[in-house]
Protein backbone atom coordinates (compact mmCIF):
# COMPACT_ATOMS: atom_id res chain seq x y z
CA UNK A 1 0.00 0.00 0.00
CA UNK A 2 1.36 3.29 -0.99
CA UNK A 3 1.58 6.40 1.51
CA UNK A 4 -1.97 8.18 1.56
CA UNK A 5 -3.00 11.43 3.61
CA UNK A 6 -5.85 10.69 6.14
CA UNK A 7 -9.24 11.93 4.95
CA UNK A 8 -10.91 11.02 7.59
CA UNK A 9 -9.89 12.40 10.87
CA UNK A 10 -10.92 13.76 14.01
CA UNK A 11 -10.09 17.28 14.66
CA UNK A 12 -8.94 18.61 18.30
CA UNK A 13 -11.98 19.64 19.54
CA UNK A 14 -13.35 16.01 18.64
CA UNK A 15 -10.12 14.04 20.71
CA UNK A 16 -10.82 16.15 23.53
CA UNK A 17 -14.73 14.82 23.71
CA UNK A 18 -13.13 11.60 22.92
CA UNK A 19 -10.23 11.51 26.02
CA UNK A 20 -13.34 12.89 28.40
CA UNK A 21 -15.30 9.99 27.40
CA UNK A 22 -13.66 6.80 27.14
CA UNK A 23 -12.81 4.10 29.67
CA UNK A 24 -11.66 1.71 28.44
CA UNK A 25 -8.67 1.20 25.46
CA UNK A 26 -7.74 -2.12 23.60
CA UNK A 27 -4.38 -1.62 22.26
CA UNK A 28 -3.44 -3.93 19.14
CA UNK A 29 0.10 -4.32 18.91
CA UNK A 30 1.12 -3.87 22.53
CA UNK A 31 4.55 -4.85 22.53
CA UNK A 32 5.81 -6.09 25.76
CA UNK A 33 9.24 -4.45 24.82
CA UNK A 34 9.11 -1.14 27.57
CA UNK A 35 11.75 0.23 24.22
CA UNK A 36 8.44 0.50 22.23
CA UNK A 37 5.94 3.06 20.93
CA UNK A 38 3.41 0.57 21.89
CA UNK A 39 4.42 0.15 25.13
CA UNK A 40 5.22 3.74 26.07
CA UNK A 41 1.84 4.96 24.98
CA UNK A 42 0.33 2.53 26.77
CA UNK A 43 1.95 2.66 29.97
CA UNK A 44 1.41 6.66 29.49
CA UNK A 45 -2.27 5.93 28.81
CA UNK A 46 -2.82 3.85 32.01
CA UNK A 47 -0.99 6.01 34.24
CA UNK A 48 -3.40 8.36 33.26
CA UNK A 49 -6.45 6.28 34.80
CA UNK A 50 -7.40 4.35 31.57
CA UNK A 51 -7.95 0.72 31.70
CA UNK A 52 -5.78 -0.93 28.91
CA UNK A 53 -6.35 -4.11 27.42
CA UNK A 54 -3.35 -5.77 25.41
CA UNK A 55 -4.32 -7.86 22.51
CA UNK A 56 -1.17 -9.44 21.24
CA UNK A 57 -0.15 -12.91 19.44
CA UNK A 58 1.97 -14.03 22.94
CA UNK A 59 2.45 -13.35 26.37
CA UNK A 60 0.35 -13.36 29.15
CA UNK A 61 0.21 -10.13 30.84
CA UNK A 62 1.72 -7.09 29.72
CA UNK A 63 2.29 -3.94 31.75
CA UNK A 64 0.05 -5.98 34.58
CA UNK A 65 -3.42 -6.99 32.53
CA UNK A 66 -4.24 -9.88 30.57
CA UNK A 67 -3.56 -9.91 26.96
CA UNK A 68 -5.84 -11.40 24.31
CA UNK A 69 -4.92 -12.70 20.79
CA UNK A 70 -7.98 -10.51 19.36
CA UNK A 71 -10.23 -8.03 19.91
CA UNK A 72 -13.14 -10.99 19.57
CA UNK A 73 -11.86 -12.56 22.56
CA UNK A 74 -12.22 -9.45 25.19
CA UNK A 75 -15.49 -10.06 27.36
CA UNK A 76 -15.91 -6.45 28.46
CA UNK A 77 -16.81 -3.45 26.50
CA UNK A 78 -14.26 -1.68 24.43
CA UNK A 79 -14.39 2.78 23.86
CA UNK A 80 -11.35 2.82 22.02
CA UNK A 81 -9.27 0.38 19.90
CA UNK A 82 -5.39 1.92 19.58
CA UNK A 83 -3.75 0.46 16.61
CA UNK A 84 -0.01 -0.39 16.37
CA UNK A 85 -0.07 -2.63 12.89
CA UNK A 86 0.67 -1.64 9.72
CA UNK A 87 -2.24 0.02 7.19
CA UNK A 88 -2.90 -2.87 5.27
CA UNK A 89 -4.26 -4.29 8.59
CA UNK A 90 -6.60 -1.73 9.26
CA UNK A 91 -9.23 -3.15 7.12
CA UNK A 92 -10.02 -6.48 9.08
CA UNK A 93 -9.66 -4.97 12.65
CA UNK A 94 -12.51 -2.16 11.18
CA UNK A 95 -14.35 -5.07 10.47
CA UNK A 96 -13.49 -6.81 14.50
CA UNK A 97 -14.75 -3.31 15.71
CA UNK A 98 -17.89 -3.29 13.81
CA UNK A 99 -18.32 -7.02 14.32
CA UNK A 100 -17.99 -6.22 18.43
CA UNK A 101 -20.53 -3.46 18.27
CA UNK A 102 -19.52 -2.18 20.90
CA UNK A 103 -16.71 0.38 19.71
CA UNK A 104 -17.10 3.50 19.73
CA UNK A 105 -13.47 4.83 18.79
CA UNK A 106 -11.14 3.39 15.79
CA UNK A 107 -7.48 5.34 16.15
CA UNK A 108 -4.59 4.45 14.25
CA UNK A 109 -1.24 5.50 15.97
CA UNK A 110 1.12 8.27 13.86
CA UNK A 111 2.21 7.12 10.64
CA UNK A 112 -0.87 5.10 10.48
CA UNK A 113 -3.09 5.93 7.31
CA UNK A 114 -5.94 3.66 5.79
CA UNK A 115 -8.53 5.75 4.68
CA UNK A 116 -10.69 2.77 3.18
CA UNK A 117 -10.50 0.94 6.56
CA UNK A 118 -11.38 4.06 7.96
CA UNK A 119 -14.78 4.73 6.28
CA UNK A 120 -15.65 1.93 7.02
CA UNK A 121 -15.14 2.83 10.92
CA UNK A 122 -16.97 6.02 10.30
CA UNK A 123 -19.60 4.61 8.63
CA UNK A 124 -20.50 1.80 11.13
CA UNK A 125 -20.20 5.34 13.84
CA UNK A 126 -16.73 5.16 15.14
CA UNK A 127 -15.09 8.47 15.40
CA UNK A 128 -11.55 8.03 13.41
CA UNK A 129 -8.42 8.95 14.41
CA UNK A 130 -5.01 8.34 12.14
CA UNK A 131 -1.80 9.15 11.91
CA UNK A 132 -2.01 10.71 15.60
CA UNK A 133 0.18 9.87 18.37
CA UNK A 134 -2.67 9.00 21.08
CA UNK A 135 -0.01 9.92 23.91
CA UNK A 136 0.72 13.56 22.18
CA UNK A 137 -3.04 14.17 21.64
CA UNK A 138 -3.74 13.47 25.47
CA UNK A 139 -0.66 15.26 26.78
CA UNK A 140 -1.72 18.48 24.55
CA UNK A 141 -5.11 18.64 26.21
């Protein structure tokens, strides 16, 4: 896939209503590796009183909760899915979010741009985020 611009995005005003209002954030991709974007953000993100849940192909716990292999596999409800994969992944975890039901937030981390994937977010009534650092975005509020 070749670099794209996101045309679908959230503006500021928009990821401020979104930080007031979510909970709870599934983060696929969370490398256990502390030396990681994935990690940092995360840690960052649950020091600042949001419950994280890791979904990642191993481990068992990562930075102290449970990890799951998929977003299918989480019992509780998700606000926010935080995406660490590359674009050309974006497509089938739209379709995990809108499969859940229960998401109301589809962000791809910076460098992150699938506009297709994202429509279809938008569409099914996720806001969208890309190509946004969710870690910068909070911080700047």
């Amino acid at each position: 896939m070749e670099c794209e611009f996101p045309s679908i995005n959230a503006n500021k005003e928009q990821i401020k209503d979104i930080f007031s209002s979510i909970k709870t954030i599934a983060v696929l991709g969370l490398s256990p590796d502390s030396s990681k974007d994935s990690h940092r953000v995360a840690a960052y993100l649950q020091s600042q009183g949001f419950k994280i849940i890791p979904v990642y192909p191993k481990e068992e716990t990562i930075l102290g909760e449970k990890v799951y292999r998929s977003l299918a596999e989480i019992p509780e409800k998700v606000d926010m899915v935080n995406i660490f994969r590359k674009p050309d992944a974006l497509d089938p975890i739209a379709d995990a979010c809108i499969a859940r039901g229960d998401v109301d937030v589809f962000w791809a981390q910076k460098g992150i741009v699938n506009n297709e994937a994202a429509k279809k977010a938008q569409d099914a009534g996720m806001q969208v985020v890309q190509n946004m650092c969710s870690m910068v975005e909070h911080r700047s509020l």
